[in-house]
C-alpha atoms as a PDB file:
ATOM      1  CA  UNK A   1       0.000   0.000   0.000  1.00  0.00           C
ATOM      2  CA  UNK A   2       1.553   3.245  -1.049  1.00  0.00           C
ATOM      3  CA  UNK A   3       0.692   7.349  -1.853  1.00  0.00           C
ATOM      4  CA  UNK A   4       0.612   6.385  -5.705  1.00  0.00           C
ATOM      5  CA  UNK A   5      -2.325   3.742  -5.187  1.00  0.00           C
ATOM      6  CA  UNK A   6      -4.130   6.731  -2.795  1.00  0.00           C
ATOM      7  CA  UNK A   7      -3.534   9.236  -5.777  1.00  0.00           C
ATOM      8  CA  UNK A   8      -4.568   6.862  -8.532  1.00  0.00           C
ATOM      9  CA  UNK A   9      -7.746   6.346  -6.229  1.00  0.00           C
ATOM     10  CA  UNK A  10      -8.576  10.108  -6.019  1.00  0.00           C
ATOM     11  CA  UNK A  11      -7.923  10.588  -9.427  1.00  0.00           C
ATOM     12  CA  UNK A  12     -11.356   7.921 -10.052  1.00  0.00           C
ATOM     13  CA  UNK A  13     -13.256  10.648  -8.029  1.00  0.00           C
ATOM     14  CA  UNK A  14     -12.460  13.737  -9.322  1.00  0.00           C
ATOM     15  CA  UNK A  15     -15.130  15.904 -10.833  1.00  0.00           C
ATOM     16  CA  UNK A  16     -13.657  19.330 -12.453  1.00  0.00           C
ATOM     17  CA  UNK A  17     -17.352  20.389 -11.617  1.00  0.00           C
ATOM     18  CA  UNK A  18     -17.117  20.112  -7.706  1.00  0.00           C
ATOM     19  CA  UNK A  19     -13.490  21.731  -8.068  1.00  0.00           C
ATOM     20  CA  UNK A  20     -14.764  24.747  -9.319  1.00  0.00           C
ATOM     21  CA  UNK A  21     -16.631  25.387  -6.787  1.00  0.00           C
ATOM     22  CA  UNK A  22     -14.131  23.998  -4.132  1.00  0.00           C
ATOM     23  CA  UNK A  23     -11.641  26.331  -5.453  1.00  0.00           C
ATOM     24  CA  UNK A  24     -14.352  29.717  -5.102  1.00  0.00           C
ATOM     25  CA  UNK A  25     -15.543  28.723  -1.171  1.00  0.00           C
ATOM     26  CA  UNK A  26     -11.921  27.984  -0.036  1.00  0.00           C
ATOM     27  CA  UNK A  27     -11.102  31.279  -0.943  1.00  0.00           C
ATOM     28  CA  UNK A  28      -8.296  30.405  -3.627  1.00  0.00           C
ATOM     29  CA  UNK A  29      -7.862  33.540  -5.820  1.00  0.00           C
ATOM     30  CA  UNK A  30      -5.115  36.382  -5.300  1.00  0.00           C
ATOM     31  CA  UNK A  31      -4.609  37.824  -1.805  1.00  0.00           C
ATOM     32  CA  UNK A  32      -7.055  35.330  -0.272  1.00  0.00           C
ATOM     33  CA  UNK A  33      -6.550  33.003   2.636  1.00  0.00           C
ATOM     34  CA  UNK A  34      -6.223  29.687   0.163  1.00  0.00           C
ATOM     35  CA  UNK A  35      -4.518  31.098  -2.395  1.00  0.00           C
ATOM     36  CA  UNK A  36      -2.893  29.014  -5.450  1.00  0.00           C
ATOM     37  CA  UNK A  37      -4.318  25.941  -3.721  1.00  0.00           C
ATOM     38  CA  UNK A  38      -5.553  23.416  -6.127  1.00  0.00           C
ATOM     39  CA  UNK A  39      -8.884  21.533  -6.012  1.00  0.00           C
ATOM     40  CA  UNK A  40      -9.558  18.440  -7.881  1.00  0.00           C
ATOM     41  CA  UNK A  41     -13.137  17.620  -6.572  1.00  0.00           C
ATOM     42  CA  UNK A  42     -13.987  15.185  -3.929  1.00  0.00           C
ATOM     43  CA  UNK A  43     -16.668  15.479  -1.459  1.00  0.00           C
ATOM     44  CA  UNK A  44     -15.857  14.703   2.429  1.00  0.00           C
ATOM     45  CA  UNK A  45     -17.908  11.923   2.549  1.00  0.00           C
ATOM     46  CA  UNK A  46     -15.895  10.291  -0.204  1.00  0.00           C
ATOM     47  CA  UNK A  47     -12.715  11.213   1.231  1.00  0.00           C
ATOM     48  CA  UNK A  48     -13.577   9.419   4.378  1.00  0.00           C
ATOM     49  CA  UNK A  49     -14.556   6.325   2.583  1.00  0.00           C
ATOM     50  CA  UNK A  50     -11.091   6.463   0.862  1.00  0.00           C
ATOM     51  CA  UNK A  51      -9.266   6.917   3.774  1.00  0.00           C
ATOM     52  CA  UNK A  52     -10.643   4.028   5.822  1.00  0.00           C
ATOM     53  CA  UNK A  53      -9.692   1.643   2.880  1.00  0.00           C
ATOM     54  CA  UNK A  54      -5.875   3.189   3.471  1.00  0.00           C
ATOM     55  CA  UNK A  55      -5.802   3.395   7.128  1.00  0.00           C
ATOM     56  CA  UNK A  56      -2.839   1.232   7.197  1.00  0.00           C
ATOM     57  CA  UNK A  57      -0.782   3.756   4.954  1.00  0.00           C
ATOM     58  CA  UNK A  58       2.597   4.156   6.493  1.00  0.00           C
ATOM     59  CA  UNK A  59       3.842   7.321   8.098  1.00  0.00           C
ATOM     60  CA  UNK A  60       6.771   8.566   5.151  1.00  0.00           C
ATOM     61  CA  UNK A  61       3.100   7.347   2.938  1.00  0.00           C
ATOM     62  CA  UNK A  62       1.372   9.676   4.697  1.00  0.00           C
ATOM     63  CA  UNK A  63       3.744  12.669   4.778  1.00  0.00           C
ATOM     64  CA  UNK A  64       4.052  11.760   0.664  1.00  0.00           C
ATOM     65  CA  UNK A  65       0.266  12.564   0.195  1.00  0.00           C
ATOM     66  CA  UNK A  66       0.224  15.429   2.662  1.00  0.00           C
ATOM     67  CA  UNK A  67       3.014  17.679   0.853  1.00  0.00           C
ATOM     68  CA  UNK A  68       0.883  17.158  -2.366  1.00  0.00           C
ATOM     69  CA  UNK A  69       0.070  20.752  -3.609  1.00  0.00           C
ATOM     70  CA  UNK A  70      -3.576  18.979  -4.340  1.00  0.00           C
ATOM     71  CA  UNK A  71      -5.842  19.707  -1.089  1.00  0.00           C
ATOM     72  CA  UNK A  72      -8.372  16.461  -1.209  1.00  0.00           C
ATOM     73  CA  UNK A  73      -4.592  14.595  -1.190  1.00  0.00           C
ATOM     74  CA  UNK A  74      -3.770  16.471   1.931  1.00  0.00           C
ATOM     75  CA  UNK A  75      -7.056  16.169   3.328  1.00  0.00           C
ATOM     76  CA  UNK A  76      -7.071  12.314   2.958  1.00  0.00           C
ATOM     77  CA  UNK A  77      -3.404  12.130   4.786  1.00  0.00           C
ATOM     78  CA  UNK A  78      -4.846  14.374   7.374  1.00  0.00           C
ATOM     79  CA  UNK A  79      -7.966  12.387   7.683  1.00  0.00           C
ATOM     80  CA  UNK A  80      -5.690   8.764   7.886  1.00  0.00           C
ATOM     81  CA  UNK A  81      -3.895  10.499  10.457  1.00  0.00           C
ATOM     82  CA  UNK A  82      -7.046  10.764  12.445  1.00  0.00           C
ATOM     83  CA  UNK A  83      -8.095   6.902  12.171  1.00  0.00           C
ATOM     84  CA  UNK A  84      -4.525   5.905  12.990  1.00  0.00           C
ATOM     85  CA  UNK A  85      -3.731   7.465  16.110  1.00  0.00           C
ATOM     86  CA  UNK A  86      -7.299   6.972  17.641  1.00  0.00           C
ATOM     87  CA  UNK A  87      -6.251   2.883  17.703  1.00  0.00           C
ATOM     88  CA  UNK A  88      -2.369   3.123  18.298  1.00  0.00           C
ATOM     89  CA  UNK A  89       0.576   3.070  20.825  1.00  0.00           C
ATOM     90  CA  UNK A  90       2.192   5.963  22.469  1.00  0.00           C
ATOM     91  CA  UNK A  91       5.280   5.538  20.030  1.00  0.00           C
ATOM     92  CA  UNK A  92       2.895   5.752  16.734  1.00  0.00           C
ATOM     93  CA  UNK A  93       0.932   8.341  17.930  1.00  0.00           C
ATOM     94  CA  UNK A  94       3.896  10.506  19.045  1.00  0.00           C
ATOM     95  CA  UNK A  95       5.657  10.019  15.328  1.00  0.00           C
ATOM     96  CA  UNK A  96       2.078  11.517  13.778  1.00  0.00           C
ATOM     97  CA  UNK A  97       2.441  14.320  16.077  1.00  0.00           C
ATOM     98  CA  UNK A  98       5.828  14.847  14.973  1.00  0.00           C
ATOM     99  CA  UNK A  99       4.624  14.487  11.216  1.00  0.00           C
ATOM    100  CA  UNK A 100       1.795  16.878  11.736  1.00  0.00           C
ATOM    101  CA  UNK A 101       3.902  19.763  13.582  1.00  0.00           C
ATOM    102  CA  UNK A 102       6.539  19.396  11.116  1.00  0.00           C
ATOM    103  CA  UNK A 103       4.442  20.085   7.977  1.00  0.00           C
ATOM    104  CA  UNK A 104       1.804  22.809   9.356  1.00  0.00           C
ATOM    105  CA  UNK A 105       2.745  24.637   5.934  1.00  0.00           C
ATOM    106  CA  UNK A 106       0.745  21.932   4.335  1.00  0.00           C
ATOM    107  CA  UNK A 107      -2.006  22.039   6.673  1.00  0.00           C
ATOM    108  CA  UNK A 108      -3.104  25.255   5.292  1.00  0.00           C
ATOM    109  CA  UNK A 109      -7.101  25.572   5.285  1.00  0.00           C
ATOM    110  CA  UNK A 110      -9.562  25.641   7.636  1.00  0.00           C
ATOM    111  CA  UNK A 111     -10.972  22.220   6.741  1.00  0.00           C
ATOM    112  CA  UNK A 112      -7.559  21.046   7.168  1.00  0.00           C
ATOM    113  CA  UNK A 113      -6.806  21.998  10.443  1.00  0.00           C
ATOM    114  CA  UNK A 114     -10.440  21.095  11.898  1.00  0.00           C
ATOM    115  CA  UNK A 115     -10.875  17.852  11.188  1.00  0.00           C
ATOM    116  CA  UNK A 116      -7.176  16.905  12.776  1.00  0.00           C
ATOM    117  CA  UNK A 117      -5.353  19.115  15.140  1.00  0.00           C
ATOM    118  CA  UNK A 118      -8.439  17.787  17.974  1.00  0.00           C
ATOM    119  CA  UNK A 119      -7.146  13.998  17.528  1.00  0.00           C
ATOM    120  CA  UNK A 120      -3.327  14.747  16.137  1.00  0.00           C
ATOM    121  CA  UNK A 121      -2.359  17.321  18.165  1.00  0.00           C
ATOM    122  CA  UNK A 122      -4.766  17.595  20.985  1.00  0.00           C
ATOM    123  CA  UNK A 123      -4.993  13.866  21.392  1.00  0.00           C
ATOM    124  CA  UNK A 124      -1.112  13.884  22.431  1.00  0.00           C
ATOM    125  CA  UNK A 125      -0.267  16.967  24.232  1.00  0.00           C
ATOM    126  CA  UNK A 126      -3.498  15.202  26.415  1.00  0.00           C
ATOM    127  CA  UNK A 127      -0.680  13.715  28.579  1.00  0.00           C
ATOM    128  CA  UNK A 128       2.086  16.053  27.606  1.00  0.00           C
ATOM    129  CA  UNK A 129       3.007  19.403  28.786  1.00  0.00           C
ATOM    130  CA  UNK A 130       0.744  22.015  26.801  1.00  0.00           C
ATOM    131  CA  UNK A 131       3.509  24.936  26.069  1.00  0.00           C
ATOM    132  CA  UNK A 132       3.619  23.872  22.552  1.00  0.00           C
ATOM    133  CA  UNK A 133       0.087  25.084  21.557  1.00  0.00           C
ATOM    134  CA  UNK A 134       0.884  28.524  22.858  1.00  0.00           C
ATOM    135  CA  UNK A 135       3.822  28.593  20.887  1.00  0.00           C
ATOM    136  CA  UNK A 136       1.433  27.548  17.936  1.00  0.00           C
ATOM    137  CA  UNK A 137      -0.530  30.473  19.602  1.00  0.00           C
ATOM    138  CA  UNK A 138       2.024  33.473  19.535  1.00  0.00           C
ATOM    139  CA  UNK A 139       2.965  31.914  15.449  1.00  0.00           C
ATOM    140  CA  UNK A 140       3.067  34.397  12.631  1.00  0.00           C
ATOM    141  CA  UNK A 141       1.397  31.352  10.498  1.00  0.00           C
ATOM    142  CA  UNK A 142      -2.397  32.037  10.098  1.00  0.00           C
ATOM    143  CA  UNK A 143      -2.632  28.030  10.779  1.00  0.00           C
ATOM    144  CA  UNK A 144      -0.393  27.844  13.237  1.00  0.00           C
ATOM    145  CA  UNK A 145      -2.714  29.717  15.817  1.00  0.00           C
ATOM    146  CA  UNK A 146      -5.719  27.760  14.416  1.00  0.00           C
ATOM    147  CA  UNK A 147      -4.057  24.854  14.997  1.00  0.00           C
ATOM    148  CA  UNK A 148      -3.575  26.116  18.813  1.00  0.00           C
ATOM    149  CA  UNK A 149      -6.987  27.278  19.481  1.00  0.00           C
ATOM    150  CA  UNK A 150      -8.801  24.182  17.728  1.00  0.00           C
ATOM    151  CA  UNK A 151      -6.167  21.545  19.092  1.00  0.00           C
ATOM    152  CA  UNK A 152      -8.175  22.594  22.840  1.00  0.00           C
ATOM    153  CA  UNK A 153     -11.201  20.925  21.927  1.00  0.00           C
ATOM    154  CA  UNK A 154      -9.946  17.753  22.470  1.00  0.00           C
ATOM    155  CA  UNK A 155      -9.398  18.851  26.386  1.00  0.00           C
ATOM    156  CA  UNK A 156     -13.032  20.239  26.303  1.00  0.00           C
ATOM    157  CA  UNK A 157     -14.375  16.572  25.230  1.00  0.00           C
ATOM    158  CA  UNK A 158     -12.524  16.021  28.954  1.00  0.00           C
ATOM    159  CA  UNK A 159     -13.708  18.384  30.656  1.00  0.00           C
ATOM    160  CA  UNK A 160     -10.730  20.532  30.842  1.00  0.00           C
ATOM    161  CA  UNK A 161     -10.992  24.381  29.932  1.00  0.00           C
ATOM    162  CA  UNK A 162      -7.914  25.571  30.895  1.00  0.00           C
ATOM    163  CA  UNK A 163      -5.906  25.830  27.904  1.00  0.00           C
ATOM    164  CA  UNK A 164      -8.774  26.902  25.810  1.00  0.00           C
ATOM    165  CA  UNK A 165      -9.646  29.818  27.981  1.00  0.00           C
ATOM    166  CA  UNK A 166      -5.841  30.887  28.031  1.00  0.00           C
ATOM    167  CA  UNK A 167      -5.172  30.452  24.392  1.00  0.00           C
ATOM    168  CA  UNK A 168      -8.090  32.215  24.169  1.00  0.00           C
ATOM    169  CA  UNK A 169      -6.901  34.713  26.119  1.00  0.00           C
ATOM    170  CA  UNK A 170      -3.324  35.300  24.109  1.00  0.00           C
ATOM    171  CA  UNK A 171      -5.681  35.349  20.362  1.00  0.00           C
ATOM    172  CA  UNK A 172      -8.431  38.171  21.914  1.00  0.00           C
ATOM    173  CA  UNK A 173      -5.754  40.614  19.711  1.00  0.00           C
ATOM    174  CA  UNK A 174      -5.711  38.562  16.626  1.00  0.00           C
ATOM    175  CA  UNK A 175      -6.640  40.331  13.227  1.00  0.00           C
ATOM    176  CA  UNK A 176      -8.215  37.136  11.302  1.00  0.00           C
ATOM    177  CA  UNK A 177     -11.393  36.557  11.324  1.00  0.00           C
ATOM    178  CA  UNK A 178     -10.697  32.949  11.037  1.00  0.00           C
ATOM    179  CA  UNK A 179      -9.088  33.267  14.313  1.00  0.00           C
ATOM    180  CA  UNK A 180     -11.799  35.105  15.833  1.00  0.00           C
ATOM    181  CA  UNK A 181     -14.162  32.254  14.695  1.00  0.00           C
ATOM    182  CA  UNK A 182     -12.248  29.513  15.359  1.00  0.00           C
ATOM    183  CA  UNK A 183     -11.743  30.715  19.200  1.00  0.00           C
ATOM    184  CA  UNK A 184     -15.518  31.555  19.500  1.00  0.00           C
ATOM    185  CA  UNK A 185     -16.027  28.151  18.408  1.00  0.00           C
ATOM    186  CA  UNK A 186     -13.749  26.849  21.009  1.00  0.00           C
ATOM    187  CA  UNK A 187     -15.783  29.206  23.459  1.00  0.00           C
ATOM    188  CA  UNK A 188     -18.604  28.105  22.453  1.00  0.00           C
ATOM    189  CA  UNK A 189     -18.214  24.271  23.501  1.00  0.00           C
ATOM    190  CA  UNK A 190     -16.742  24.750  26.961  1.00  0.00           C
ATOM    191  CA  UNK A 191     -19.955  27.021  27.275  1.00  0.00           C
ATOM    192  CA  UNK A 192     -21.363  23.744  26.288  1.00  0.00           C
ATOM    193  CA  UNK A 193     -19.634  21.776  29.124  1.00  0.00           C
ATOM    194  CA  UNK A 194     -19.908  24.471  31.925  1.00  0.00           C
ATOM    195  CA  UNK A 195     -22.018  27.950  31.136  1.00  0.00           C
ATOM    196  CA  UNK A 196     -20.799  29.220  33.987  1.00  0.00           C
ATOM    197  CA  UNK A 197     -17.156  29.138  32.959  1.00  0.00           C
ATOM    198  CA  UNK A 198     -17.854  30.725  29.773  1.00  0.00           C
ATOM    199  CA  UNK A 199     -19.565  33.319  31.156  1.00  0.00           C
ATOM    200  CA  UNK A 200     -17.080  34.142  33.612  1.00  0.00           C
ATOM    201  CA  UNK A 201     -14.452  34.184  30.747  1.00  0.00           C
ATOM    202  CA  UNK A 202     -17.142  36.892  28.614  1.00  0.00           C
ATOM    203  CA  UNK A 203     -17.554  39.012  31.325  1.00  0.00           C
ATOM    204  CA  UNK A 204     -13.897  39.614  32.297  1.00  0.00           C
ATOM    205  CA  UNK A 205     -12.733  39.956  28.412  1.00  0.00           C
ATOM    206  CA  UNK A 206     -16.250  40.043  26.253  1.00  0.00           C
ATOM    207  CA  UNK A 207     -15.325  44.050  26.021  1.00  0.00           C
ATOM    208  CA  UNK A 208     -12.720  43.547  24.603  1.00  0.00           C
ATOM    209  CA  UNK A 209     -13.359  40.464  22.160  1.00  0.00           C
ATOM    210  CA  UNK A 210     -13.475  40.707  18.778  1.00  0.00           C
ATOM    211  CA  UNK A 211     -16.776  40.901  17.242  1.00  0.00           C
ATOM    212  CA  UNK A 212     -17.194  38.148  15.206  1.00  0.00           C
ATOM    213  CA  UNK A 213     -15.224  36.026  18.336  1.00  0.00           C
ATOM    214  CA  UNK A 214     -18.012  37.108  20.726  1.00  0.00           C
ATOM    215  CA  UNK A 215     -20.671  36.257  18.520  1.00  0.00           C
ATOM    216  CA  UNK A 216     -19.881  33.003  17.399  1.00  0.00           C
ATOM    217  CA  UNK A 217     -19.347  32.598  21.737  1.00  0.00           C
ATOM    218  CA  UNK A 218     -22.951  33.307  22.664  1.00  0.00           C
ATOM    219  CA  UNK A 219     -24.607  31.741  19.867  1.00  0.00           C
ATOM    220  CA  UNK A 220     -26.413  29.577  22.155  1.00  0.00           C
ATOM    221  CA  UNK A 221     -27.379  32.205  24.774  1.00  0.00           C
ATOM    222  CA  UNK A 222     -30.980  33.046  25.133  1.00  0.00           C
ATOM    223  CA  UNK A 223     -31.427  36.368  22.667  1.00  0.00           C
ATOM    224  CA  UNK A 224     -31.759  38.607  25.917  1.00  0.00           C
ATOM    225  CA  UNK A 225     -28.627  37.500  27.096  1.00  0.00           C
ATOM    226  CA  UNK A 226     -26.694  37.381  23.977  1.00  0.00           C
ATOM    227  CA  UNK A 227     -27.872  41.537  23.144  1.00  0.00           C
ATOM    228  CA  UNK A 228     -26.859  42.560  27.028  1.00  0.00           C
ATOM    229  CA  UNK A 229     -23.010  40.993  25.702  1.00  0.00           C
ATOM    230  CA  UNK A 230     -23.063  42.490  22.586  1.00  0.00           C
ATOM    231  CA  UNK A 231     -23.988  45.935  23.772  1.00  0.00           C
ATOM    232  CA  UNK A 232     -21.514  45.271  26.402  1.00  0.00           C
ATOM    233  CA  UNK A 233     -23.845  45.331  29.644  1.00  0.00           C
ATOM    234  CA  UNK A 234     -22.153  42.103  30.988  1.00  0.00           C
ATOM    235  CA  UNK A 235     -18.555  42.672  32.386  1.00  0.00           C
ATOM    236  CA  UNK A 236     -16.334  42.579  35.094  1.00  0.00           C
ATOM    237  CA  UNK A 237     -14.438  45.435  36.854  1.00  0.00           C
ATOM    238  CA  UNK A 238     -12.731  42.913  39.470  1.00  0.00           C
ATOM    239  CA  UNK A 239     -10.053  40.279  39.016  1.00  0.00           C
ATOM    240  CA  UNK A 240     -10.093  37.691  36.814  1.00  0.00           C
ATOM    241  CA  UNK A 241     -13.615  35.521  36.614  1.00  0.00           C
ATOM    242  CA  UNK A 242     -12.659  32.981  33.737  1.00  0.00           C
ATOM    243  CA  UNK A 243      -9.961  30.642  35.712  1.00  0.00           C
ATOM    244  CA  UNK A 244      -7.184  31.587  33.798  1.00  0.00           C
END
């Protein structure tokens, strides 16, 4: 089982319809976020199908389909990633996370970086020390910081907020609004966990929170709630509420 047989697999799939429009809602053209990236067509479903069938795909394999400059090929590595180290040693799992850090310049799209850095990254650094993500955090890479932000949600499936609230905390500056959704997101599901926290968390720093963070935070608040936060009636003057 090799890359080639993965490619020659993909390239039974392809639809230059579907990569049209792939290439127009991953933002692809000049000065966008996906730019020069190159679509060939594949839906997720399919690419999950195909990547259970190469689950077994060896590591240098892997790395071979995720430095293709074609995006379904990197999403399929990304995705085999996934399957592998949910079912693997400590060794294995530690050599993906190694893989995955080392290439973040191929991991570069938001579909990318969602549907891994929870199991890859986050799925490691579970019994690791964390100071990695906030390296990720403080990175001039766009993906990088997703990476860090999104990587949290595996603690949140735990019940751990900690890191999420403080990489939270270091992004509340960021300029991209793919960071500012991305850590509502994140905001969003320890709300889900533990309302409470998340509320202690808006109403030290929801002044100060980008817009589009804070909304995609409070999307599940009741609408009186949600307009007292957006017009900023819900804050704290005191020391720090969030547990950070």
């Amino acid at each position: 089982m090799a890359a080639e047989d993965a490619r020659n697999k993909l390239k039974t799939l392809a639809s230059p319809a579907k990569a049209k429009l792939a290439a127009r809602f991953f933002k692809t053209g000049p000065g966008q976020y996906g730019e020069g990236d190159t679509f060939i067509g594949i839906n997720v479903p399919t690419l999950r199908t195909v990547s259970r069938e190469f689950r077994a795909l060896p590591l240098d394999e892997v790395q071979s389909l995720l430095n293709s400059p074609i995006h379904e090929e990197r999403h399929l590595a990304l995705m085999i990633l996934v399957l592998q180290v949910t079912k693997c040693d400590e060794a294995h799992r530690m050599r993906a996370y190694d893989l995955y850090l080392s290439n973040t310049r191929f991991i570069n799209n938001w579909d990318l970086v969602d549907c891994s850095a929870p199991q890859v990254v986050g799925g490691h650094l579970k019994t690791q020390a964390r100071e990695p993500l906030f390296v990720l955090a403080k990175s001039k890479s766009l993906w990088e910081r997703r990476i860090a932000i999104i990587a949290t949600q595996h603690f949140i499936r735990h019940g751990e907020f900690g890191e999420t609230l403080a990489i939270s905390r270091v992004l509340l500056g960021d300029e991209h609004d793919l960071i500012h959704k991305a850590t509502g997101w994140m905001l969003r599901e320890v709300g889900k966990k533990d309302q409470a926290v998340l509320e202690g968390f808006l109403n030290r720093h929801g002044a100060v929170m980008p817009r589009t963070m804070l909304r995609y935070a409070i999307e599940r608040f009741p609408t009186d709630q949600r307009r007292a936060y957006l017009l900023g009636k819900n804050r704290s003057t005191g020391g720090s509420t969030d547990g950070v």
